[in-house]
Protein backbone atom coordinates (compact mmCIF):
# COMPACT_ATOMS: atom_id res chain seq x y z
CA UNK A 1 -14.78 146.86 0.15
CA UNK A 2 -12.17 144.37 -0.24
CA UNK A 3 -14.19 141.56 -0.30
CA UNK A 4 -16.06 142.94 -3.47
CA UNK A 5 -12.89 143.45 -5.72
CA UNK A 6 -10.90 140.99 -7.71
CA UNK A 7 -7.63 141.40 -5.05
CA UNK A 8 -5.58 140.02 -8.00
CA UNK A 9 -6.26 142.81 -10.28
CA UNK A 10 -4.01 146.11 -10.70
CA UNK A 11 -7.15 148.18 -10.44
CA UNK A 12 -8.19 146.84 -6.92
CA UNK A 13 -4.95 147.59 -5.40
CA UNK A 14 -5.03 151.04 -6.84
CA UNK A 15 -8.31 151.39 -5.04
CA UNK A 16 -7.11 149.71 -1.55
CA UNK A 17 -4.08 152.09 -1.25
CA UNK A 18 -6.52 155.28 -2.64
CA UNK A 19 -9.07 153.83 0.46
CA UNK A 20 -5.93 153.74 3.40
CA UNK A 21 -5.29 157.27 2.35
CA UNK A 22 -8.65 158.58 2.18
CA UNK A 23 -10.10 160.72 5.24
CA UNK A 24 -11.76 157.63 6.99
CA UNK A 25 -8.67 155.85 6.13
CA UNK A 26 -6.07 154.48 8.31
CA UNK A 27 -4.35 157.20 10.39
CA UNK A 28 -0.70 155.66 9.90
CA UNK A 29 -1.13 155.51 5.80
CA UNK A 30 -2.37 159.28 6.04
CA UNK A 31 0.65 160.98 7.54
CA UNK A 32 2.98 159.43 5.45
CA UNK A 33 4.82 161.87 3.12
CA UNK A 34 7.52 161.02 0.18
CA UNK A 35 10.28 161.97 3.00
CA UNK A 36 8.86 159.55 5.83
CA UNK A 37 8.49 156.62 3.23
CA UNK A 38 11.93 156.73 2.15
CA UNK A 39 13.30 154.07 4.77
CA UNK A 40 10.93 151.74 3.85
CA UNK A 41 11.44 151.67 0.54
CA UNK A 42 15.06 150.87 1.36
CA UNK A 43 14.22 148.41 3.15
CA UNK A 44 12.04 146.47 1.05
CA UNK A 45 14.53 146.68 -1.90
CA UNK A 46 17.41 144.53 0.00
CA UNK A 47 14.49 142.29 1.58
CA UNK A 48 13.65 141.60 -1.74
CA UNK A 49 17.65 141.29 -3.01
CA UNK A 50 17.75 138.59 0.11
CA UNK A 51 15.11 136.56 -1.08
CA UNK A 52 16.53 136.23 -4.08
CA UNK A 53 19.73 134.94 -3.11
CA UNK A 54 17.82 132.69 -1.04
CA UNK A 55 16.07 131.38 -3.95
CA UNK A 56 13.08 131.45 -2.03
CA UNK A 57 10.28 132.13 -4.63
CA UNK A 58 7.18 132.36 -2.08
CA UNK A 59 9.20 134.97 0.00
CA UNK A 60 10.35 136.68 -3.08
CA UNK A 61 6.82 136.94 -4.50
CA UNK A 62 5.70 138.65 -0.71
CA UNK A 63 8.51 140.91 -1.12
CA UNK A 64 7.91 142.03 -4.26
CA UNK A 65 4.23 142.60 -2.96
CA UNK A 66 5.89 144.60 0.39
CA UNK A 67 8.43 146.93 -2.45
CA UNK A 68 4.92 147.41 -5.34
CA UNK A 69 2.94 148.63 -2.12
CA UNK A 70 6.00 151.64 -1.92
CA UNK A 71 5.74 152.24 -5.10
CA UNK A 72 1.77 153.01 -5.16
CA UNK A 73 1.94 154.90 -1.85
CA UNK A 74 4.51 157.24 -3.57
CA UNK A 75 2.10 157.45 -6.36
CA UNK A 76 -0.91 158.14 -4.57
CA UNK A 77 0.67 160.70 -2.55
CA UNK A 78 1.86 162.69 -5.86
CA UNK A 79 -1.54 162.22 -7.06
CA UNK A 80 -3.06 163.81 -4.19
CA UNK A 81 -0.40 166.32 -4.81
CA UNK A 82 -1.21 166.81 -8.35
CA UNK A 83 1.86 165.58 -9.43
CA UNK A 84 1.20 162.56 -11.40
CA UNK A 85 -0.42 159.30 -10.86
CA UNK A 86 0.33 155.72 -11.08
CA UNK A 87 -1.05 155.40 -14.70
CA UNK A 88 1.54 158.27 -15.86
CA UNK A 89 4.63 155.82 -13.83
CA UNK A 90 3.40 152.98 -16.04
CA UNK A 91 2.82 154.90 -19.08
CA UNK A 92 6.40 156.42 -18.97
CA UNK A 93 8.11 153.24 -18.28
CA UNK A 94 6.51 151.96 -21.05
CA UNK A 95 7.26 154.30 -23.52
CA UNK A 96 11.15 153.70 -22.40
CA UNK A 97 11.11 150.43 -22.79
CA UNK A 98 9.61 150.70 -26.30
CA UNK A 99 12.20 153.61 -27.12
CA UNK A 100 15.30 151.56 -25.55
CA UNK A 101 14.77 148.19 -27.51
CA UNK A 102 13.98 149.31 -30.95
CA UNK A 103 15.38 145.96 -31.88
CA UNK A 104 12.22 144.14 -30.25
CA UNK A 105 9.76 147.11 -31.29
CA UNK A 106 11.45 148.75 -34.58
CA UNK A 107 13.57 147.38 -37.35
CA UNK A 108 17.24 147.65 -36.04
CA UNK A 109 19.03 144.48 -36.34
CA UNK A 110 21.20 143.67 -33.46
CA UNK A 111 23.89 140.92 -33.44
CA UNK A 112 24.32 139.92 -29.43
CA UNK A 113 23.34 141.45 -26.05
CA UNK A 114 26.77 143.61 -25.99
CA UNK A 115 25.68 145.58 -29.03
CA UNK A 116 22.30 145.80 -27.14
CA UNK A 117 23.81 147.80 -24.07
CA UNK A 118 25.80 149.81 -26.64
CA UNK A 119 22.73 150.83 -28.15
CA UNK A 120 20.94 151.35 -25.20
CA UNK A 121 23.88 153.72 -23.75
CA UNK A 122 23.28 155.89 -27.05
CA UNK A 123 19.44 156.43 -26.75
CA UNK A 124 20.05 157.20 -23.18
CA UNK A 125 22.75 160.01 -24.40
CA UNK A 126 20.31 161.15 -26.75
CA UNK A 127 17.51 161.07 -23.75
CA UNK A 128 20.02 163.36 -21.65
CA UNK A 129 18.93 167.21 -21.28
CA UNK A 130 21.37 169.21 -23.04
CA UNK A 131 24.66 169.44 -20.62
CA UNK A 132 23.86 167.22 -18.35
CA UNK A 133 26.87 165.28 -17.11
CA UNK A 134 26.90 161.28 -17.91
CA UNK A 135 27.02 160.47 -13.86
CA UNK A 136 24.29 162.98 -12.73
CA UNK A 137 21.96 160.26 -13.00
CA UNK A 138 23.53 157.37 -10.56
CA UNK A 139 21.69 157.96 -7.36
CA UNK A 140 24.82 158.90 -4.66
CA UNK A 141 22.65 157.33 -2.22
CA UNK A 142 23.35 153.97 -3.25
CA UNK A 143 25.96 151.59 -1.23
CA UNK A 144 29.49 152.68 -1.71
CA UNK A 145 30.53 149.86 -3.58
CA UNK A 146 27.56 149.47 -6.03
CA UNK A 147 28.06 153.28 -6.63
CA UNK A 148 31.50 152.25 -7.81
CA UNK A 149 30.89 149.45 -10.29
CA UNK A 150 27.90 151.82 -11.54
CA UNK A 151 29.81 155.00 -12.44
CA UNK A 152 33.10 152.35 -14.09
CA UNK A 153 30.10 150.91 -15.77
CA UNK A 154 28.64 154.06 -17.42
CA UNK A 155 32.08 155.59 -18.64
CA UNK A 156 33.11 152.10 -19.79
CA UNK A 157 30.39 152.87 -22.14
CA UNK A 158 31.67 155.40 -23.64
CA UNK A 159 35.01 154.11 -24.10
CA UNK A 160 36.55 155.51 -20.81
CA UNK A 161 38.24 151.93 -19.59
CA UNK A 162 41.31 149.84 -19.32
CA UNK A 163 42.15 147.30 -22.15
CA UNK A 164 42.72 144.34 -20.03
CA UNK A 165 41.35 143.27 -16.82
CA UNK A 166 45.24 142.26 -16.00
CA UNK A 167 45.63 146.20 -16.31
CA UNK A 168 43.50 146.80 -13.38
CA UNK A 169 44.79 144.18 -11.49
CA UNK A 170 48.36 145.74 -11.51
CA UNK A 171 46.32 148.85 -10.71
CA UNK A 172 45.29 146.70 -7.41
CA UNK A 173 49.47 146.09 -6.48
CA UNK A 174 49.74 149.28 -6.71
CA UNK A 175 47.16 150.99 -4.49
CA UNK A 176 48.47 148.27 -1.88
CA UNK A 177 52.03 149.86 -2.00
CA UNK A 178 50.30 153.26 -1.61
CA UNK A 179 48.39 151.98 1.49
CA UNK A 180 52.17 151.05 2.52
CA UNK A 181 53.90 153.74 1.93
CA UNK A 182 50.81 156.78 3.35
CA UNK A 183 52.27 158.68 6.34
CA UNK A 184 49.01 159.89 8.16
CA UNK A 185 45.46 158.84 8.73
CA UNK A 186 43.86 160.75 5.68
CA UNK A 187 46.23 159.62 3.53
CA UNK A 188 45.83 156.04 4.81
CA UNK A 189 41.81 156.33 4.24
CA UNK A 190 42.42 158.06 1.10
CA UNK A 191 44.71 155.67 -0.53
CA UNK A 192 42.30 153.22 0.82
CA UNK A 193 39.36 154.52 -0.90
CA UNK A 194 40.76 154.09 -3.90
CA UNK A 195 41.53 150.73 -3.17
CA UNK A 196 38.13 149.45 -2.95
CA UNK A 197 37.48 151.71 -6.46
CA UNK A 198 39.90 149.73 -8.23
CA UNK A 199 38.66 146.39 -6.74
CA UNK A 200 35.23 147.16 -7.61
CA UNK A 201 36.68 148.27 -11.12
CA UNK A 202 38.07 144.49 -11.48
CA UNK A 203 35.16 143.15 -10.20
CA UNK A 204 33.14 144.36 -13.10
CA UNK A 205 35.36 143.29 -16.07
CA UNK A 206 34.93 139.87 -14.35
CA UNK A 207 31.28 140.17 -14.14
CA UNK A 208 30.90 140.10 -10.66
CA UNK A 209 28.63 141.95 -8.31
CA UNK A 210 30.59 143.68 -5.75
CA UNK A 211 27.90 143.97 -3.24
CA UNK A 212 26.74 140.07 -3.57
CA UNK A 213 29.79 138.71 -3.65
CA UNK A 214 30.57 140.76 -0.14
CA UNK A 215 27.57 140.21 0.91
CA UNK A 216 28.08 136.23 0.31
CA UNK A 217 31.67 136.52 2.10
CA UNK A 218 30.00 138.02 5.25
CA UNK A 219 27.51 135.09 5.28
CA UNK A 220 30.06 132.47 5.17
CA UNK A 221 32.27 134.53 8.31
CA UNK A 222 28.97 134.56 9.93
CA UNK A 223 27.67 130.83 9.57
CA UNK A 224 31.97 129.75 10.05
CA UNK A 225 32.44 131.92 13.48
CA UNK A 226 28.97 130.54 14.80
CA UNK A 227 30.00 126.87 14.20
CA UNK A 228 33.52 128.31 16.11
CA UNK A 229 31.46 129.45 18.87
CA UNK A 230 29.45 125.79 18.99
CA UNK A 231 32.19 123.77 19.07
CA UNK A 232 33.41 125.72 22.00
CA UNK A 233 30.58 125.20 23.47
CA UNK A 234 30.16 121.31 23.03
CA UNK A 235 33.95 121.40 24.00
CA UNK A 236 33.63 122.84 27.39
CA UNK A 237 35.97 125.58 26.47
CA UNK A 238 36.17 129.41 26.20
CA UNK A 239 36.42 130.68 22.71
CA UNK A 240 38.10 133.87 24.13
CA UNK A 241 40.64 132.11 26.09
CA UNK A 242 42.33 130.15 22.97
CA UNK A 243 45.41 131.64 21.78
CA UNK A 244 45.40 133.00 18.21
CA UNK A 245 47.10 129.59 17.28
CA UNK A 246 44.22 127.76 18.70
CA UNK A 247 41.50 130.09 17.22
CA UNK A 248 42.70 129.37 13.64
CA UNK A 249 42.75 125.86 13.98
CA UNK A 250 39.37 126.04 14.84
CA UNK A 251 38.46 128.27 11.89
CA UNK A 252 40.28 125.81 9.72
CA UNK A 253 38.19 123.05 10.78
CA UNK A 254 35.11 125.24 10.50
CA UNK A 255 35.92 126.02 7.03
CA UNK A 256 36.56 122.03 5.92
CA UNK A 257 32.69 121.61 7.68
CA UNK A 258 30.83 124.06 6.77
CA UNK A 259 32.78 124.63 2.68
C-alpha cells in the first residue's frame, strides 16, 4: 500500500497509521492504548527540544516526524473509540488560532507583541468554563521548574506580580537566610522549594527558560568533568586520588579549554 500513496501527503499518513492498527495490522501498534503511549510521547517531546538546541535541522525534522506519529496514534485510537478523529484535532486548533489572533483574522488593531499576549490571556478567560480556576489548566505533570515559570507566567497576566525584577531578587537573599536559619529536614526542603520558585520567578522577568538554561549548565559540567577525567588519564594519574585543591585546579583549567 505504501508504495501507491503520495508518503508526503497528510492523507497517506492518516491511512498508514489507520493500516498498523487495523486487524491484519501490526500486533505492537494494536495493543497500544492512550495509557501505554504516554511515555513515548514524553519522550519524543524532549528528543525533539534536544534537537533544537542542537540546531540540527535534519534531526529536528525526524523528530518532529517521531512526536506527529504520537499524535495520530492518539487520534486513531479515539477514533476507534468514537471519540473524535484527527480531522476534529485540526479543526479545533484551527478555530483557536483564528479566535486567539483576531488581530491577523478580525479588525483589532494591536500595537506590539506584549499587547498581543494581553489579549490572548483575555480570550482565554473568556474561553474558561464558568469557575474554573486560572491554573487548572497547566498540566502538573510537567518538570518542576517549567511548572513554576508557567503558573508566575499566567498570574503575571492578570496583574498578580512584583514591580521590579530587583524585587524578586531580594526575594532570592531572603529564601537563602531561611535555608540558614530551618531547624529540621522538612523545613530545610521546604524553605528550599521555595527557593527554586523564586529563582524560576526571576528567571522569567529576565526572559529566560529555566529548564534550558539548566539544562545548558548540566551540559557544560558534563563536557568540563569529562575533559577532567581525560587529562587524568593522559597524565598517568588518578582523578580520585587528587586532593580537593588539586581537583579544582583541574576544573579551572577545564573551564579556560573548553569556555
Amino acid at each position: 500500500m505504501p508504495d501507491e500513496l503520495e508518503l508526503d501527503s497528510f492523507a497517506a499518513l492518516r491511512e498508514i497509521i489507520a493500516k498498523l492498527r487495523a486487524p491484519d495490522g501490526c500486533p505492537w501498534d494494536r495493543q497500544q492504548t492512550h495509557a501505554s503511549l504516554k511515555p513515548y510521547l514524553v519522550e519524543e517531546c524532549y528528543e525533539a527540544l534536544q534537537a533544537l538546541e542542537e540546531g540540527a535541522a535534519q534531526k529536528l525534522r525526524e523528530e518532529l516526524g517521531d512526536l506527529l506519529l504520537q499524535i495520530m496514534l492518539h487520534a486513531q485510537i479515539a477514533a476507534e473509540n468514537g471519540e473524535f478523529d484527527i480531522e476534529d484535532v485540526v479543526k479545533g486548533i484551527s478555530s483557536k488560532l483564528i479566535h486567539r489572533h483576531p488581530h491577523v483574522f478580525g479588525g483589532l488593531k494591536v500595537e506590539d507583541a506584549s499587547e498581543v499576549e494581553l489579549n490572548w490571556e483575555a480570550l482565554k478567560q473568556v474561553e474558561r468554563q464558568e469557575g474554573e480556576a486560572l491554573l487548572s489548566s497547566v498540566p502538573k505533570q510537567m518538570p518542576a521548574l517549567a511548572y513554576s515559570q508557567s503558573v508566575q507566567r499566567r498570574v503575571a497576566q492578570v496583574g498578580f506580580d512584583w514591580e521590579r525584577v530587583e524585587e524578586i531578587i531580594d526575594k532570592l537573599a531572603e529564601e537563602v537566610d531561611e535555608i540558614r536559619r530551618a531547624q529540621s529536614q522538612d523545613e530545610r526542603a521546604r524553605e528550599f522549594g521555595d527557593l527554586l520558585f523564586t529563582l524560576a520567578n526571576v528567571s522569567r522577568r529576565l526572559d529566560i527558560d529555566l529548564e534550558a538554561a539548566l539544562r545548558a549548565a548540566n551540559e557544560r559540567f558534563y563536557r568540563r568533568f569529562l575533559y577532567m577525567e581525560e587529562l587524568c588519564r593522559k597524565r598517568g594519574i588518578s582523578f580520585a586520588s587528587l586532593s580537593l585543591d588539586e581537583q579544582n585546579a583541574l576544573w579551572e583549567e577545564a573551564k579556560q579549554r573548553l569556555e
